[in-house]
Each structure stands twice: as structure tokens, then as C-alpha cells.
C-alpha atoms as a PDB file:
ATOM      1  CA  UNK A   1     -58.141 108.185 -37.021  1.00  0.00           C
ATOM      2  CA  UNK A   2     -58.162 109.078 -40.902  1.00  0.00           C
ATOM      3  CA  UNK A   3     -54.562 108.196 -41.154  1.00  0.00           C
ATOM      4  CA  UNK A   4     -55.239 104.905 -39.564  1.00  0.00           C
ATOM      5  CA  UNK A   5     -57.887 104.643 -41.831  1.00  0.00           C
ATOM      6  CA  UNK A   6     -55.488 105.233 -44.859  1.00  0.00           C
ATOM      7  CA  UNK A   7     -53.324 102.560 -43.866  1.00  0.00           C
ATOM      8  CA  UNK A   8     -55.664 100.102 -43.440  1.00  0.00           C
ATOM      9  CA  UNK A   9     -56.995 101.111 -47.047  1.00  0.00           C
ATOM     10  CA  UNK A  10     -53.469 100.876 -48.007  1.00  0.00           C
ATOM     11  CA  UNK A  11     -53.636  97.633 -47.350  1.00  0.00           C
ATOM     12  CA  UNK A  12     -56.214  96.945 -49.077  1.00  0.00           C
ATOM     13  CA  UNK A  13     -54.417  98.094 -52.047  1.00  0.00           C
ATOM     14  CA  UNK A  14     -51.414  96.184 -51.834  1.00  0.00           C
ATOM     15  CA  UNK A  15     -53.073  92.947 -51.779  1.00  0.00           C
ATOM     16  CA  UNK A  16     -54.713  93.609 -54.792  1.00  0.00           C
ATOM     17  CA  UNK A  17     -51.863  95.058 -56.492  1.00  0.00           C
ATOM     18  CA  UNK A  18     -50.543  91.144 -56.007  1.00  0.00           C
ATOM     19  CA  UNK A  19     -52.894  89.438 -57.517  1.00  0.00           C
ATOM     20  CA  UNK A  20     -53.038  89.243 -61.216  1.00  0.00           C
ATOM     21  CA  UNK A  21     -56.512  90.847 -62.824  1.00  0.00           C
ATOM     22  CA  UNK A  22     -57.184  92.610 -59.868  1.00  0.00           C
ATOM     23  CA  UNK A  23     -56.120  96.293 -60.390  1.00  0.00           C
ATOM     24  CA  UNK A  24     -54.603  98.394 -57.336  1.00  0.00           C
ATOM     25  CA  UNK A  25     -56.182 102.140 -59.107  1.00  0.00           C
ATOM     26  CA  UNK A  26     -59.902 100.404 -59.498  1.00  0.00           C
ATOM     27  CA  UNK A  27     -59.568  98.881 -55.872  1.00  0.00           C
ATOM     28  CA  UNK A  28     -58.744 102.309 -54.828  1.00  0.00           C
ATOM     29  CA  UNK A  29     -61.402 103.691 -56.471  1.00  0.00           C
ATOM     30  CA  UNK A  30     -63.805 100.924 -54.723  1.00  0.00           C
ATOM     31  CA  UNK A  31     -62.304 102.382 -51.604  1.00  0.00           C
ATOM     32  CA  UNK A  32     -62.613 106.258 -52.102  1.00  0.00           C
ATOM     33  CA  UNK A  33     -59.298 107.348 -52.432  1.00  0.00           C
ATOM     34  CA  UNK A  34     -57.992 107.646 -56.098  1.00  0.00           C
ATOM     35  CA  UNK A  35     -58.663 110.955 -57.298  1.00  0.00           C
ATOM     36  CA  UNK A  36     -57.023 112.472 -53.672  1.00  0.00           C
ATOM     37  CA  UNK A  37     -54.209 109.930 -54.404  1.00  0.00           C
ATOM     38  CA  UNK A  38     -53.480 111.279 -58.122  1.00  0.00           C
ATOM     39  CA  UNK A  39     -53.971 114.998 -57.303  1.00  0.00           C
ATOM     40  CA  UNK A  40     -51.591 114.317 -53.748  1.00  0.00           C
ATOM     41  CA  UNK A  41     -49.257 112.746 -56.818  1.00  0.00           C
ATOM     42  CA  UNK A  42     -49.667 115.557 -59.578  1.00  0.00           C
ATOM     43  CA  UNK A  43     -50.199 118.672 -57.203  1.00  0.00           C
ATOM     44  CA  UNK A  44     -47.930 117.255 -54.632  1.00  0.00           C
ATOM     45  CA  UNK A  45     -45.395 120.874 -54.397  1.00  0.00           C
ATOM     46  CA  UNK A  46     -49.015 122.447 -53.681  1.00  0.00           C
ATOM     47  CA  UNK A  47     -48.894 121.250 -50.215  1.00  0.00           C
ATOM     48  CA  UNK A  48     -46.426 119.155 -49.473  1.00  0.00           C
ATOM     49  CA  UNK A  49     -46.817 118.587 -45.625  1.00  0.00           C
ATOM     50  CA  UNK A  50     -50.506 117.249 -46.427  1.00  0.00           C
ATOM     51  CA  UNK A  51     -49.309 115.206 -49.957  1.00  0.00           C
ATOM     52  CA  UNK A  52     -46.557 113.961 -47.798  1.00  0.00           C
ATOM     53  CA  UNK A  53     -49.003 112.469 -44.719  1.00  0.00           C
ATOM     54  CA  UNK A  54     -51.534 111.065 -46.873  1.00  0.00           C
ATOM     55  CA  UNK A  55     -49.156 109.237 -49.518  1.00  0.00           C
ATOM     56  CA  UNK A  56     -47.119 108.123 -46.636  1.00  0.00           C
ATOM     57  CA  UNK A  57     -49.936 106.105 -44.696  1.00  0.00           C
ATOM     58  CA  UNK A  58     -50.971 105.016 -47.915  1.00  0.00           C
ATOM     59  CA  UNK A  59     -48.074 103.673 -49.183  1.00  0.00           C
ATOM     60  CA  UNK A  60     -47.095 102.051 -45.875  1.00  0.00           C
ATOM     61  CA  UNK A  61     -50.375 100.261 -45.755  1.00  0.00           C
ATOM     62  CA  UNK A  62     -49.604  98.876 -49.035  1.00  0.00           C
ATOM     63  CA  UNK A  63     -46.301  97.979 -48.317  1.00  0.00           C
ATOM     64  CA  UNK A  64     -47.438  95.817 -45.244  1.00  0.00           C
ATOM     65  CA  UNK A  65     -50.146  94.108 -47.570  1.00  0.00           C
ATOM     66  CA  UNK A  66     -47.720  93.352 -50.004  1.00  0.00           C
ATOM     67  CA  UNK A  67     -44.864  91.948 -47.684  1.00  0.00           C
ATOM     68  CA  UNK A  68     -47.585  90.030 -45.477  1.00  0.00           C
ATOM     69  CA  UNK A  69     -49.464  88.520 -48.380  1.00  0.00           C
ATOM     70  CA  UNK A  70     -46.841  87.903 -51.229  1.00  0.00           C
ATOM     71  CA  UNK A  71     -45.207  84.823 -49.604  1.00  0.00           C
ATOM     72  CA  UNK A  72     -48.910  83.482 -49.020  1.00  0.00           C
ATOM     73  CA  UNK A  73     -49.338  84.223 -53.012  1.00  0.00           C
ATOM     74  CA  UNK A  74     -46.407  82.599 -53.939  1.00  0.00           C
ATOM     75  CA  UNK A  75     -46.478  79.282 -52.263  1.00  0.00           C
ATOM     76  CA  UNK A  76     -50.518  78.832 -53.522  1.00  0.00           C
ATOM     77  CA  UNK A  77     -49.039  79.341 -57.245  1.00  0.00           C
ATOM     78  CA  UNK A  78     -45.753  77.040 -56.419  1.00  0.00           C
ATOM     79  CA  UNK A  79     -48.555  74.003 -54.865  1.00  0.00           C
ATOM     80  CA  UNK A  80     -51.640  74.586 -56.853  1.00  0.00           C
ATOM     81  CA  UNK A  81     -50.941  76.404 -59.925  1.00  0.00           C
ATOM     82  CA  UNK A  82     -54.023  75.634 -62.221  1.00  0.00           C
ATOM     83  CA  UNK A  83     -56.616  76.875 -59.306  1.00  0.00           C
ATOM     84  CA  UNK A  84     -54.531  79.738 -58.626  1.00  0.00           C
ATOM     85  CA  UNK A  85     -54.172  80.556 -62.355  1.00  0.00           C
ATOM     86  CA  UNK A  86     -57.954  79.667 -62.914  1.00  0.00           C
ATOM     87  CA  UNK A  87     -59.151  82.216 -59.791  1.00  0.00           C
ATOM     88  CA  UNK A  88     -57.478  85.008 -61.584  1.00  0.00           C
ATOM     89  CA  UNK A  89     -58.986  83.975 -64.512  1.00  0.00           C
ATOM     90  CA  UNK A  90     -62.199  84.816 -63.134  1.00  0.00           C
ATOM     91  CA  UNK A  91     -61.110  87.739 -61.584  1.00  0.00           C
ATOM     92  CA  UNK A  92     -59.717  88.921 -64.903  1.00  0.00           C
ATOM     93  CA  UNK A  93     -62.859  87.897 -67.252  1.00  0.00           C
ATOM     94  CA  UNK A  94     -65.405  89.294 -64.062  1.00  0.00           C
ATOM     95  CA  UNK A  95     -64.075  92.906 -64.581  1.00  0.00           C
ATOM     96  CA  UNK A  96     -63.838  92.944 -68.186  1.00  0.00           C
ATOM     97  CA  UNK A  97     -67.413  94.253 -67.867  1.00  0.00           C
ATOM     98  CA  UNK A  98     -66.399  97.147 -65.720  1.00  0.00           C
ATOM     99  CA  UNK A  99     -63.840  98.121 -67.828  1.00  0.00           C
ATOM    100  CA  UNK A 100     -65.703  98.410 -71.110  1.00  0.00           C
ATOM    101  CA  UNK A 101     -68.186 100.330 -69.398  1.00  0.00           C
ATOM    102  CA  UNK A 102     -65.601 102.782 -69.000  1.00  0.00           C
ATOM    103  CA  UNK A 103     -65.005 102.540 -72.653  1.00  0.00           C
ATOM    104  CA  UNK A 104     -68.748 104.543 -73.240  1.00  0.00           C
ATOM    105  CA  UNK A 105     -67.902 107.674 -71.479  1.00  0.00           C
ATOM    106  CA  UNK A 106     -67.416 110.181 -73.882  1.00  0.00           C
ATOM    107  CA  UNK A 107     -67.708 110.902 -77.329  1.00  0.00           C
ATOM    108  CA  UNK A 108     -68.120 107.391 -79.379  1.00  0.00           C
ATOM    109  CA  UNK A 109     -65.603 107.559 -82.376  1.00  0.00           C
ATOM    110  CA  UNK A 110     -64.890 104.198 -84.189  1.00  0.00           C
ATOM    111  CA  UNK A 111     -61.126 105.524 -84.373  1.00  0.00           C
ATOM    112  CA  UNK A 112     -61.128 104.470 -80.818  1.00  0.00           C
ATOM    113  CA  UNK A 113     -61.278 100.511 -81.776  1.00  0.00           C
ATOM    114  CA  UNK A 114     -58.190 101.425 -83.489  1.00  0.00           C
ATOM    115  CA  UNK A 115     -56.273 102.054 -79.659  1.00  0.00           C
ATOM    116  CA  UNK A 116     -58.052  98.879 -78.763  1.00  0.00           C
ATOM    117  CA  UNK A 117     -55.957  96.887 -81.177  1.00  0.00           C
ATOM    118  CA  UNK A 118     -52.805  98.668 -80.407  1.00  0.00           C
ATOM    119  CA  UNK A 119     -53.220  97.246 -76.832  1.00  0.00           C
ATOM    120  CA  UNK A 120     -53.954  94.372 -77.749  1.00  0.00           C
ATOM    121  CA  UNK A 121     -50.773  94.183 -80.622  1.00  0.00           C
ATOM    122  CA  UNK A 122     -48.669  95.441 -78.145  1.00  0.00           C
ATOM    123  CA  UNK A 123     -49.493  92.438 -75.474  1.00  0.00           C
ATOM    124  CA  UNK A 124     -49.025  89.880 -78.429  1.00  0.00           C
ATOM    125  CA  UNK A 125     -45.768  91.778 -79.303  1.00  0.00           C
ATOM    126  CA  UNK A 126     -44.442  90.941 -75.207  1.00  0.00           C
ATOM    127  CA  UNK A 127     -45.439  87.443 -75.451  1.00  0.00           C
ATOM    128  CA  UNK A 128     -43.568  86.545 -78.353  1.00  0.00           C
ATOM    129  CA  UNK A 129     -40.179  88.138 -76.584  1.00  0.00           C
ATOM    130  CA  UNK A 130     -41.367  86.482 -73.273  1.00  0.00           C
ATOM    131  CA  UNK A 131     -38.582  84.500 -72.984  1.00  0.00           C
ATOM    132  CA  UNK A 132     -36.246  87.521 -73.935  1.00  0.00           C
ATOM    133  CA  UNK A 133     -38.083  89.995 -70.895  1.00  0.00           C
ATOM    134  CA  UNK A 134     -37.347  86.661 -68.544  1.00  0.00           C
ATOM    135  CA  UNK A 135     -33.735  86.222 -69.703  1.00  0.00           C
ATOM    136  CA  UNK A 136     -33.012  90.216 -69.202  1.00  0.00           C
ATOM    137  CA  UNK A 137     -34.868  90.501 -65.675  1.00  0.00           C
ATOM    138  CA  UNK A 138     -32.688  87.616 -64.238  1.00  0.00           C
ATOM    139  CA  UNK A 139     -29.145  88.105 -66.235  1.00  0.00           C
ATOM    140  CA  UNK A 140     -26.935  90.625 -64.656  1.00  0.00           C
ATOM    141  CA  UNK A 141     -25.166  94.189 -66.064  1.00  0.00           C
ATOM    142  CA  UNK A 142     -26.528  97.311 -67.229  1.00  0.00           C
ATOM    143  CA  UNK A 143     -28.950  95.674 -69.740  1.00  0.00           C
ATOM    144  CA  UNK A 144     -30.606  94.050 -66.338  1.00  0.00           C
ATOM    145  CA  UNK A 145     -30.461  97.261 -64.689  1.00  0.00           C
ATOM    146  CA  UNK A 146     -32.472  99.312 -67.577  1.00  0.00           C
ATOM    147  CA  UNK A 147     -34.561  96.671 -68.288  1.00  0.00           C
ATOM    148  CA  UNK A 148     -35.991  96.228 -64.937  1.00  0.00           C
ATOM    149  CA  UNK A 149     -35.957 100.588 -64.754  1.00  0.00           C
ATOM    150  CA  UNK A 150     -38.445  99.956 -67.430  1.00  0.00           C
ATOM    151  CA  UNK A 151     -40.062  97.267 -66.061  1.00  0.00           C
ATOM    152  CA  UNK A 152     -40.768  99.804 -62.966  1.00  0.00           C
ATOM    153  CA  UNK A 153     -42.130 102.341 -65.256  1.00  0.00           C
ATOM    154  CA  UNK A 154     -44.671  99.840 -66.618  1.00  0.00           C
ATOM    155  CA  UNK A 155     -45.762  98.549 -63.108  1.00  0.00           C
ATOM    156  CA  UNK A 156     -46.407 102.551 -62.045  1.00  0.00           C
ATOM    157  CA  UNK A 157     -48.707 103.089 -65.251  1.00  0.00           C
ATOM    158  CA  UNK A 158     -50.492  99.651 -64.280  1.00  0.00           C
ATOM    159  CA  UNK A 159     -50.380 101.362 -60.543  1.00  0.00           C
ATOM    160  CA  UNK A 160     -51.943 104.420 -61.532  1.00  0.00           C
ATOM    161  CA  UNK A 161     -54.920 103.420 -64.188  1.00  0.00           C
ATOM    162  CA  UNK A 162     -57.680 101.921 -63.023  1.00  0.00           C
ATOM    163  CA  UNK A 163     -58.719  98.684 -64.976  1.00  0.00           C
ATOM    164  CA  UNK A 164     -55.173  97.672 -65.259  1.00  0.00           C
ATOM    165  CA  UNK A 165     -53.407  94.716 -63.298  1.00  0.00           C
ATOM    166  CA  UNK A 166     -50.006  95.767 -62.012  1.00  0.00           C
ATOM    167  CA  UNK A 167     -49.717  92.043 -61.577  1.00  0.00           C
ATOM    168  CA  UNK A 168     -51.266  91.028 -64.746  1.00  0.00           C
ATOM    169  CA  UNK A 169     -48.836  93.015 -66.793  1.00  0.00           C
ATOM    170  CA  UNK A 170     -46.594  91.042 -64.453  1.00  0.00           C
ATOM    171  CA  UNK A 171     -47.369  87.733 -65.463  1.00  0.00           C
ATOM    172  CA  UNK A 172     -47.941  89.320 -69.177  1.00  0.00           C
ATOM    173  CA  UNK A 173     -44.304  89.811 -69.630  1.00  0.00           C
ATOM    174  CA  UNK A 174     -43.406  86.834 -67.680  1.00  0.00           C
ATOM    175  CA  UNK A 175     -42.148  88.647 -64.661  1.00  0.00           C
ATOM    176  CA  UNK A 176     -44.609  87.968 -61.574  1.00  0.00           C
ATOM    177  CA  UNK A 177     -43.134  84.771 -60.069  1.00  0.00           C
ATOM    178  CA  UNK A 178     -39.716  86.075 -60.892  1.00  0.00           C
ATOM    179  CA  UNK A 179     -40.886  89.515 -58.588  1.00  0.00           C
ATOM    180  CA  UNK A 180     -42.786  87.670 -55.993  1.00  0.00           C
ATOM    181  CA  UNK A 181     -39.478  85.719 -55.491  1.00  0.00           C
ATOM    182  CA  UNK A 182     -37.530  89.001 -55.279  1.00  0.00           C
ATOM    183  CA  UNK A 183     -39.889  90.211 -52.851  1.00  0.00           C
ATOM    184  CA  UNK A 184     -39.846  87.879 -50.292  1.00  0.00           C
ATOM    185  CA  UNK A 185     -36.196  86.658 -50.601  1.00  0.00           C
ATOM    186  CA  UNK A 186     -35.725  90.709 -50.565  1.00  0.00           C
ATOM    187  CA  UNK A 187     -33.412  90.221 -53.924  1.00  0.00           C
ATOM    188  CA  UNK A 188     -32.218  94.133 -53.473  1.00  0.00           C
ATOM    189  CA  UNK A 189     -30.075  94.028 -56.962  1.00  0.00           C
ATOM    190  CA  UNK A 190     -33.748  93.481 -58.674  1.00  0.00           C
ATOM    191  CA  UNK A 191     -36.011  95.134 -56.105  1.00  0.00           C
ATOM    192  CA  UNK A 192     -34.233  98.497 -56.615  1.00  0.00           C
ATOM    193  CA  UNK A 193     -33.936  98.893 -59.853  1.00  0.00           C
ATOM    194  CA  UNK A 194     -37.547  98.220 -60.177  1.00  0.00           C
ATOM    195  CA  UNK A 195     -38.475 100.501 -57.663  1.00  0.00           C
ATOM    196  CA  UNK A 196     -36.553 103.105 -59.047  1.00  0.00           C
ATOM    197  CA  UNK A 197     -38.845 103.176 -62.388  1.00  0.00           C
ATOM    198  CA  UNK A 198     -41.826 103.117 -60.118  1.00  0.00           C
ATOM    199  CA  UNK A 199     -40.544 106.244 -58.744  1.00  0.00           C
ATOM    200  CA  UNK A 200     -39.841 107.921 -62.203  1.00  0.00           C
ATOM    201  CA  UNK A 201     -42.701 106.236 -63.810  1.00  0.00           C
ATOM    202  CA  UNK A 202     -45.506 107.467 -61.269  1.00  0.00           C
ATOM    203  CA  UNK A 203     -43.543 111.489 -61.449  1.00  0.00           C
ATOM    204  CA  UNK A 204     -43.825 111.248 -65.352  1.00  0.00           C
ATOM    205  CA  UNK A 205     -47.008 109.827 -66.408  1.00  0.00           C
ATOM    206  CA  UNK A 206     -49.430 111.153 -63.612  1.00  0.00           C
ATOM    207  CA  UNK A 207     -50.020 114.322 -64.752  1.00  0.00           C
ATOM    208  CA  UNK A 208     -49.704 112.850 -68.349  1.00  0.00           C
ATOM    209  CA  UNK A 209     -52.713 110.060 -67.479  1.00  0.00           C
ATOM    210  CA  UNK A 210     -54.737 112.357 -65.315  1.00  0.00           C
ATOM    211  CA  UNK A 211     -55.245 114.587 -68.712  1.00  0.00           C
ATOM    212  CA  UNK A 212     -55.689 111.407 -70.854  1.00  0.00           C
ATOM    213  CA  UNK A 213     -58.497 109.871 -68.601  1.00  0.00           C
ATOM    214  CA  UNK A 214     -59.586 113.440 -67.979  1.00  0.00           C
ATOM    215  CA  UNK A 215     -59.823 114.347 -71.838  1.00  0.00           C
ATOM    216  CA  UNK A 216     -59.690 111.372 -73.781  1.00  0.00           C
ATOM    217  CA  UNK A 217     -61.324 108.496 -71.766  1.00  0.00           C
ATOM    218  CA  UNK A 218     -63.235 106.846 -74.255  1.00  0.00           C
ATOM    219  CA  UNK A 219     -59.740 105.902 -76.469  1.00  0.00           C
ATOM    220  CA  UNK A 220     -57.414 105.294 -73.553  1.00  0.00           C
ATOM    221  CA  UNK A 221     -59.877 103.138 -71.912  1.00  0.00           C
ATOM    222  CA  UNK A 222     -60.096 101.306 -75.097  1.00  0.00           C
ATOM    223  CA  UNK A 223     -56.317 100.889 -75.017  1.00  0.00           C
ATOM    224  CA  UNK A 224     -56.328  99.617 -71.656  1.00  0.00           C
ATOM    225  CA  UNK A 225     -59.241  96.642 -72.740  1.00  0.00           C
ATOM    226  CA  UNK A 226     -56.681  95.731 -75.440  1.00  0.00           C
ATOM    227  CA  UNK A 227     -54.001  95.331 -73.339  1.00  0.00           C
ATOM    228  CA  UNK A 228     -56.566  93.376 -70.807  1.00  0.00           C
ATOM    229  CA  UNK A 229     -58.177  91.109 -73.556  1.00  0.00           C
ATOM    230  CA  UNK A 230     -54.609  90.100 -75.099  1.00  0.00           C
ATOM    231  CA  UNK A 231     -53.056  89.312 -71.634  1.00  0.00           C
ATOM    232  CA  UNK A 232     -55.836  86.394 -71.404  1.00  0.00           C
ATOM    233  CA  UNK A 233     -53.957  84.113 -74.022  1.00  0.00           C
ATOM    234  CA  UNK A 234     -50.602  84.545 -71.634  1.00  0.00           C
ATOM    235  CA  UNK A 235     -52.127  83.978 -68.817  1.00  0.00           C
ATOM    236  CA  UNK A 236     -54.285  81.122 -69.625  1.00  0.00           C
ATOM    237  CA  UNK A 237     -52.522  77.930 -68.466  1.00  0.00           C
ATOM    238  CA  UNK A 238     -54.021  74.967 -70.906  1.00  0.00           C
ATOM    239  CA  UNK A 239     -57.235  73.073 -68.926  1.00  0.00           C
ATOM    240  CA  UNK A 240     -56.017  71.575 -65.553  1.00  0.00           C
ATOM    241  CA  UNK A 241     -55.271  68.110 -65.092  1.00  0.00           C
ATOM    242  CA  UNK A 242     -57.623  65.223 -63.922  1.00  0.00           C
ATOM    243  CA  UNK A 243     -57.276  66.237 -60.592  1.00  0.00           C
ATOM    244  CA  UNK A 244     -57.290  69.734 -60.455  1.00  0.00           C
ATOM    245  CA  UNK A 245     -60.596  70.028 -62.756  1.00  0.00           C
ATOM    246  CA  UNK A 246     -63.415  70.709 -59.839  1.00  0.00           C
ATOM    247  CA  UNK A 247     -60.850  73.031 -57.899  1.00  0.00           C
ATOM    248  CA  UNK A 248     -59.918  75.140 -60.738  1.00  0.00           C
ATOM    249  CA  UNK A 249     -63.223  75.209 -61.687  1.00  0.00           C
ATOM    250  CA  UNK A 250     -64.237  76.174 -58.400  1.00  0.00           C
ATOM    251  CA  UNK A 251     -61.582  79.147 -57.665  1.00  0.00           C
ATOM    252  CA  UNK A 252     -62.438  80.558 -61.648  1.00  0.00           C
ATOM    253  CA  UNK A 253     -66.218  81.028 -60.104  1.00  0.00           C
ATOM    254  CA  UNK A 254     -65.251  82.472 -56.697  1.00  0.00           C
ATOM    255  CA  UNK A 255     -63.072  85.017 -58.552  1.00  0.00           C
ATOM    256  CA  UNK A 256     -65.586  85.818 -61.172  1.00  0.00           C
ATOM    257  CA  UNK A 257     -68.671  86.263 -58.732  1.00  0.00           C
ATOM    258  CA  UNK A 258     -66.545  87.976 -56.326  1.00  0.00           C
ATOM    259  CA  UNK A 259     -65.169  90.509 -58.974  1.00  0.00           C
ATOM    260  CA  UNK A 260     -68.394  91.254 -60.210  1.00  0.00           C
ATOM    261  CA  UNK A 261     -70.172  91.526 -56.425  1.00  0.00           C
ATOM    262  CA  UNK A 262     -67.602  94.157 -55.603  1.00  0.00           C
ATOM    263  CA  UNK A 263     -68.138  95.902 -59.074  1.00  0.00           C
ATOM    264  CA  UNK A 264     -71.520  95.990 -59.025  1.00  0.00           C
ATOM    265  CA  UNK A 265     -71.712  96.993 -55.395  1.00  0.00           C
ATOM    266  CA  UNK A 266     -68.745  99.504 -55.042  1.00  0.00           C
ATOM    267  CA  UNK A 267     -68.089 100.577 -59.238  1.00  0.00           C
ATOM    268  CA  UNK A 268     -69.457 104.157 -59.735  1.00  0.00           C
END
């Protein structure tokens, strides 16, 4: 029953993990399982029979979510963009609250406004070379193949901390419709590259953001707002035309009150 249960919650996962603003570690959180997930990840040669079962049914569920909902995703954002863009809009601005919340635990140190605008720098610096990330993800060659290695290593660090979008840092470097694509096409020359920096992304940095969020919470929390706040200006797609006004209006309010009914309701 509790690896049924993990599946389902897997799920879960996966479907947020596609949609921009909504963050795969906090809707684990919201669902009990992301401290057992990063210690099964960290501690996994500590028992590797249990690790194995539990990350398993987990990652299947998410799998399933992903492949069931990503073609659903991508033909909303191919045949109405602006409400599409606007609902994760108010997914994105409806957990800002959340997140900065996070930002009080610990000790306050005005240093820490200092990660804040490295974030945020460091999102400015990928949308000025957005057109250079799109060009590398969809030439071919080695360059390709490291870049989207690294572009796997970024989507496990969005996997991992809670607050951050894997999808949103997606669509921050100008990569999300180019991955949905890949994903249901199942474009293997990009898909496994990319997977393979999940892979060495989530083995190197979960020990390495367990201690940060463990230790330091207050500055890498900060970091992650940064990154959050400066994604905004990419993502934001201009206001809608005549005719998609009241919809786009309509989805940024659903994804705002929806956000902030599950924080409030589920955040600890």
C-alpha cells in the first residue's frame, strides 16, 4: 500500500515539475516526502534495498505524470500562450510569499541580500545569452552534448530545492518548449544527455544542498528568491492581446489563489 502510495505521490510531483513556478522539492514537501527523499539520495549506500524501493516508486510515479501530462502542457502553450503564460504567472508571484518566509529562518545578516542579488545577476546574465543557450541545446556535436550535461545539472538543483521551478529555470534559459518537445517526440539525442546531468547533478549537490539548507538557510534561500524574482522579466510575455485579456486574466488568478490555498494549507 505505501509503495502505491509513493507512486501516486510521484505523480504528483511530476506534474508539477512541468509547470513553470511550481517547484517539484516544495510540492514534495506539501506531500510529506522530501526529507526521506534527500536522505534515500545522500545516505542511499546506508541501505540500499530500502533507498532503492522508495526512489524507485517515486521516480516512476513521476515519470508517468510527466509523460501523461507534458503533451497536455504543450499543446495549451502552442493554442493559448498568453493564459498559459499568465497562470504561471500567478503561480510564480503566489509562492513568492512562501519562499521569503523561508528567507527568516536563521540568523538575519544583511550580507545575505548580497546572495539575493547574485541570483538575481545570474538570471539577468542567462537572459541576455538566451538566444546562445537556445542555439547550443538544438545544434548538434560535443558543444550540444555538454551543454545539455549542464543543462541536466541545473534541472537536478531546481529538482532538489524547494522554492525552485525545474520548469521555470526551463523557460529562464529558454529551454522548456524546446524539452517538452523532446519529451513527447522522445528526441533521445537531447533527452539523454540531459538526463545524464540529472543523474550527476542530483549525486553531487545533494549532500552539498542538504548542508547548505541545513546550515546556511537564511543566505541560500535568499539566493534562490533572486533567481525567482529575476526569472519574472523572462517569463513575462508583454499584456495579451484584445482577445485574450479576460482569459489571461482569469488563469493569472486561478494560479495565484490556488498557489497560495495550497501554501497556506499544506506549507509548514
Amino acid at each position: 500500500m505505501e509503495k502505491t502510495v509513493n507512486v501516486i505521490k510521484g505523480v504528483v510531483i511530476g506534474i508539477a515539475t512541468l509547470v513553470p513556478g511550481v517547484s517539484g522539492g516544495t510540492m514534495a514537501i506539501i506531500l510529506g516526502v522530501y526529507d526521506q527523499m534527500i536522505h534515500a539520495i545522500s545516505s542511499f549506500f546506508k541501505d540500499i534495498k530500502e533507498n532503492t524501493i522508495f526512489l524507485a516508486t517515486l521516480g516512476i510515479g513521476a515519470l508517468v505524470g510527466i509523460l501523461a501530462f507534458s503533451r497536455i502542457i504543450e499543446y495549451s502553450l502552442e493554442n493559448f500562450r498568453f493564459p498559459m503564460i499568465y497562470l504561471f504567472l500567478g503561480v510564480i508571484l503566489g509562492g513568492i510569499p512562501v519562499l521569503y518566509k523561508k528567507t527568516l529562518v536563521g540568523q538575519k545578516d544583511k550580507k545575505d541580500w548580497f546572495c539575493f542579488v547574485i541570483g538575481f545577476i545570474i538570471i539577468m546574465l542567462m537572459n541576455i545569452y538566451h538566444g546562445t543557450f537556445v542555439n547550443l541545446a538544438v545544434t548538434t556535436g560535443f558543444l550540444n552534448f555538454l551543454f545539455l550535461i549542464i543543462a541536466g545539472i541545473i534541472i537536478a538543483v531546481a529538482l532538489i530545492l524547494p522554492g525552485i521551478s525545474t520548469s521555470f529555470m526551463l523557460l529562464a534559459i529558454g529551454l522548456y518548449d524546446i524539452t517538452l518537445s523532446a519529451i513527447n517526440n522522445v528526441e533521445l539525442n537531447f533527452l539523454i544527455p540531459i538526463i545524464i546531468g540529472i543523474v550527476v547533478g542530483v549525486i553531487t549537490t545533494t549532500r552539498i544542498l542538504e548542508n547548505l539548507l541545513n546550515n546556511k538557510p537564511r543566505p541560500t534561500y535568499m539566493l534562490i528568491l533572486g533567481f525567482v524574482l529575476g526569472s519574472i522579466i523572462e517569463v513575462f510575455p508583454g499584456i495579451p492581446v484584445e482577445i485574450d485579456i479576460i482569459s489571461s486574466l482569469l488563469t493569472f488568478i486561478l494560479g495565484f489563489v490556488t498557489i497560495r490555498f495550497i501554501s497556506n494549507k499544506y506549507s509548514e
